[in-house]
C-alpha atoms as a PDB file:
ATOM      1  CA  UNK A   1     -17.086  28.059   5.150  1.00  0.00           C
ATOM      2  CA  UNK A   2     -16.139  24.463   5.599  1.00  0.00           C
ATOM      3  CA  UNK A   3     -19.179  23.039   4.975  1.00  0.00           C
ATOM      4  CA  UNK A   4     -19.814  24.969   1.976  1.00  0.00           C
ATOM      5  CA  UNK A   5     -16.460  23.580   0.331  1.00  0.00           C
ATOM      6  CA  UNK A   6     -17.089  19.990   1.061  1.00  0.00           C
ATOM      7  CA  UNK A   7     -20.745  20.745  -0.350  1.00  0.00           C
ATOM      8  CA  UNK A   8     -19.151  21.708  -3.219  1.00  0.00           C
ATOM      9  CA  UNK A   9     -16.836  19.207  -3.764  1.00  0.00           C
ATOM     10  CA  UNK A  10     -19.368  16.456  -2.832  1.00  0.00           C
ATOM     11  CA  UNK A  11     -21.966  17.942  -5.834  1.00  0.00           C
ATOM     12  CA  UNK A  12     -18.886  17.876  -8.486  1.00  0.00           C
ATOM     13  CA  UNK A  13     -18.013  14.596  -7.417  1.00  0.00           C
ATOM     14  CA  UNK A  14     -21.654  13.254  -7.537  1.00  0.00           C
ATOM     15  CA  UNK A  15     -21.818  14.829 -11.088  1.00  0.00           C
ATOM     16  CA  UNK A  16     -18.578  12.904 -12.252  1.00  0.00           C
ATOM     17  CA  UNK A  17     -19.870  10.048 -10.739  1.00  0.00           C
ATOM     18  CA  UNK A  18     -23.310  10.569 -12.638  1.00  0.00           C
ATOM     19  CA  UNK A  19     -21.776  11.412 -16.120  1.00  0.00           C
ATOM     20  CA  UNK A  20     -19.031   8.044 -15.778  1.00  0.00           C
ATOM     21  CA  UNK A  21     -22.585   5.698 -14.896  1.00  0.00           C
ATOM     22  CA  UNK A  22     -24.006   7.483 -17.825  1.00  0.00           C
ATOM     23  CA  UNK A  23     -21.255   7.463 -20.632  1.00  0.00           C
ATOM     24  CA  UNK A  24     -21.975   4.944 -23.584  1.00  0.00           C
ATOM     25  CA  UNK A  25     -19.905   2.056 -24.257  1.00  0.00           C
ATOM     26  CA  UNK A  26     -17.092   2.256 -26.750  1.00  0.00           C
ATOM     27  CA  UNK A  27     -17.762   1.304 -30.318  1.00  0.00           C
ATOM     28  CA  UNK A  28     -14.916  -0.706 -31.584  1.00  0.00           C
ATOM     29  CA  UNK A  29     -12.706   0.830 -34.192  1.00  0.00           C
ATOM     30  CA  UNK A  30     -13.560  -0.500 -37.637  1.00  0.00           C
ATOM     31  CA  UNK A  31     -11.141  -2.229 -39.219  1.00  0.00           C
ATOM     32  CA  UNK A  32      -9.044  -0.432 -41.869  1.00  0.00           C
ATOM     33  CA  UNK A  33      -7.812  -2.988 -43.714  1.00  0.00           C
ATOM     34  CA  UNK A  34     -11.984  -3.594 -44.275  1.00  0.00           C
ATOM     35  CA  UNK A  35     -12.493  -0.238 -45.439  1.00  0.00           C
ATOM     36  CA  UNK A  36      -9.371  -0.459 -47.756  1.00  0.00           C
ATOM     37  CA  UNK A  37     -10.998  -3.630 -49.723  1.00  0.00           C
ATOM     38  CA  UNK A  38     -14.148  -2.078 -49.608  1.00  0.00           C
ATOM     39  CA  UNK A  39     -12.796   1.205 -51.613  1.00  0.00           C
ATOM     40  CA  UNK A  40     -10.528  -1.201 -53.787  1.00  0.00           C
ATOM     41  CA  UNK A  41     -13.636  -2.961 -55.098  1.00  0.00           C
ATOM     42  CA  UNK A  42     -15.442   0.301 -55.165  1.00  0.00           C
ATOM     43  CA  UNK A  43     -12.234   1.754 -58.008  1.00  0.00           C
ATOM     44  CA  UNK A  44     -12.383  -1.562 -59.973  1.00  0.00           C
ATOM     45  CA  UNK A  45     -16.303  -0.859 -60.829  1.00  0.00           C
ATOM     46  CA  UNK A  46     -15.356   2.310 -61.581  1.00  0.00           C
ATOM     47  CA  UNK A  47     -12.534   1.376 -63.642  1.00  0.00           C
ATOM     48  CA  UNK A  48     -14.709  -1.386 -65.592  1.00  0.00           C
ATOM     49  CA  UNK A  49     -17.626   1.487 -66.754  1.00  0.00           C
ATOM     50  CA  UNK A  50     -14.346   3.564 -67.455  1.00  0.00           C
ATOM     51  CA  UNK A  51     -13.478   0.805 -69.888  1.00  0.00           C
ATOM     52  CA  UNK A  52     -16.909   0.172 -71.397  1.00  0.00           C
ATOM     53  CA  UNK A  53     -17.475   4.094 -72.081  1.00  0.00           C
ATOM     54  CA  UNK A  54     -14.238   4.512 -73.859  1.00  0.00           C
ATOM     55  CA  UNK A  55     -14.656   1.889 -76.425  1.00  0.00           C
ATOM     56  CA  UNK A  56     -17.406   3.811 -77.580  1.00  0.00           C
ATOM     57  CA  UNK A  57     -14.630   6.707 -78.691  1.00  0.00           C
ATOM     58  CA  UNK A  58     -12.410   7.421 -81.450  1.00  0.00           C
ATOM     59  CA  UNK A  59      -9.306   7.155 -80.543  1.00  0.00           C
ATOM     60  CA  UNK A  60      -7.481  10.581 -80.712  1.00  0.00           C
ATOM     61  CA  UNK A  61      -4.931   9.097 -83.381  1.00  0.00           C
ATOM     62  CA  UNK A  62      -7.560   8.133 -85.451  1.00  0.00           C
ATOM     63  CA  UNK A  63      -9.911  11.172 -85.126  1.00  0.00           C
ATOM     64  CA  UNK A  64     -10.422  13.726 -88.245  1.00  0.00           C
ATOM     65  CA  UNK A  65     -11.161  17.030 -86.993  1.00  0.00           C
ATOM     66  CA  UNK A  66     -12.390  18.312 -90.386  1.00  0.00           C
ATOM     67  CA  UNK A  67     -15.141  15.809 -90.326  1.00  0.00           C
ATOM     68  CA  UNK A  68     -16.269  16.812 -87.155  1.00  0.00           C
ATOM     69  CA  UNK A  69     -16.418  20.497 -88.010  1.00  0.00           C
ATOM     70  CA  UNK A  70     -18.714  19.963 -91.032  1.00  0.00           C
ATOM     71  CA  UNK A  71     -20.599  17.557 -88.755  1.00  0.00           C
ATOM     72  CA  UNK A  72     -21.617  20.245 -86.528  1.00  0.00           C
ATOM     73  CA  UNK A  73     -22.087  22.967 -89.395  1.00  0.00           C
ATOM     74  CA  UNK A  74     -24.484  20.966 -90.799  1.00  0.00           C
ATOM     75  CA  UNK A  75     -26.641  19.996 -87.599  1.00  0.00           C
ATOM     76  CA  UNK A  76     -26.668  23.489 -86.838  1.00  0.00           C
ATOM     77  CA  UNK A  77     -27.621  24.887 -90.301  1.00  0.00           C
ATOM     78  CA  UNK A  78     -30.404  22.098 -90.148  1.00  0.00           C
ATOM     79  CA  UNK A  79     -31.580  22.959 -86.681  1.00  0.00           C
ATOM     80  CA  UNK A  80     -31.285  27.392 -88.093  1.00  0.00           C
ATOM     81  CA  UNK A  81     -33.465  26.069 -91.223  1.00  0.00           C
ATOM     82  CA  UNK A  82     -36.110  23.866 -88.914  1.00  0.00           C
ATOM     83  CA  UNK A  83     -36.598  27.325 -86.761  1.00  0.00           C
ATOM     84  CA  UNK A  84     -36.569  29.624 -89.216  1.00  0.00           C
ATOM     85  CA  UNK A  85     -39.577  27.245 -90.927  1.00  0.00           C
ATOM     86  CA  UNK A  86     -38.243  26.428 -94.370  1.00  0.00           C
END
């Protein structure tokens, strides 16, 4: 009974050996402070095509609402009147 134990205990040991020789080597951490410039410069882009699409808006304060309205009416009664062939 013994022998059987110290079998045993010689196969897990040979296995823990086997899987430590085996293991990869550690990949360094990557630096945060890299990733955090990385992201900051990644927002600014973002915030510049922000920037350059909004210009193309009315502003809210100077937007008429009734203008818009009949601008809509109209393309639609245009696109009913193309359809309907007249």
């Amino acid at each position: 009974m013994d022998k059987r134990f110290a079998w045993l205990g010689g196969g897990v040991g040979a296995l823990a050996v086997w899987r430590w020789l085996r293991r990869q080597p550690r990949k360094p951490a990557p630096d945060p402070a890299e990733s955090l410039r990385a992201k900051l410069e990644e927002s600014r882009a973002l915030v510049d095509e922000r920037d350059a699409f909004e210009e193309g808006e009315t502003p809210v304060d100077q937007a008429d609402p009734n203008t818009r309205r009949r601008s809509v009416h109209d393309q639609a009664r245009a696109r009913l009147d193309e359809l309907r062939g007249e």
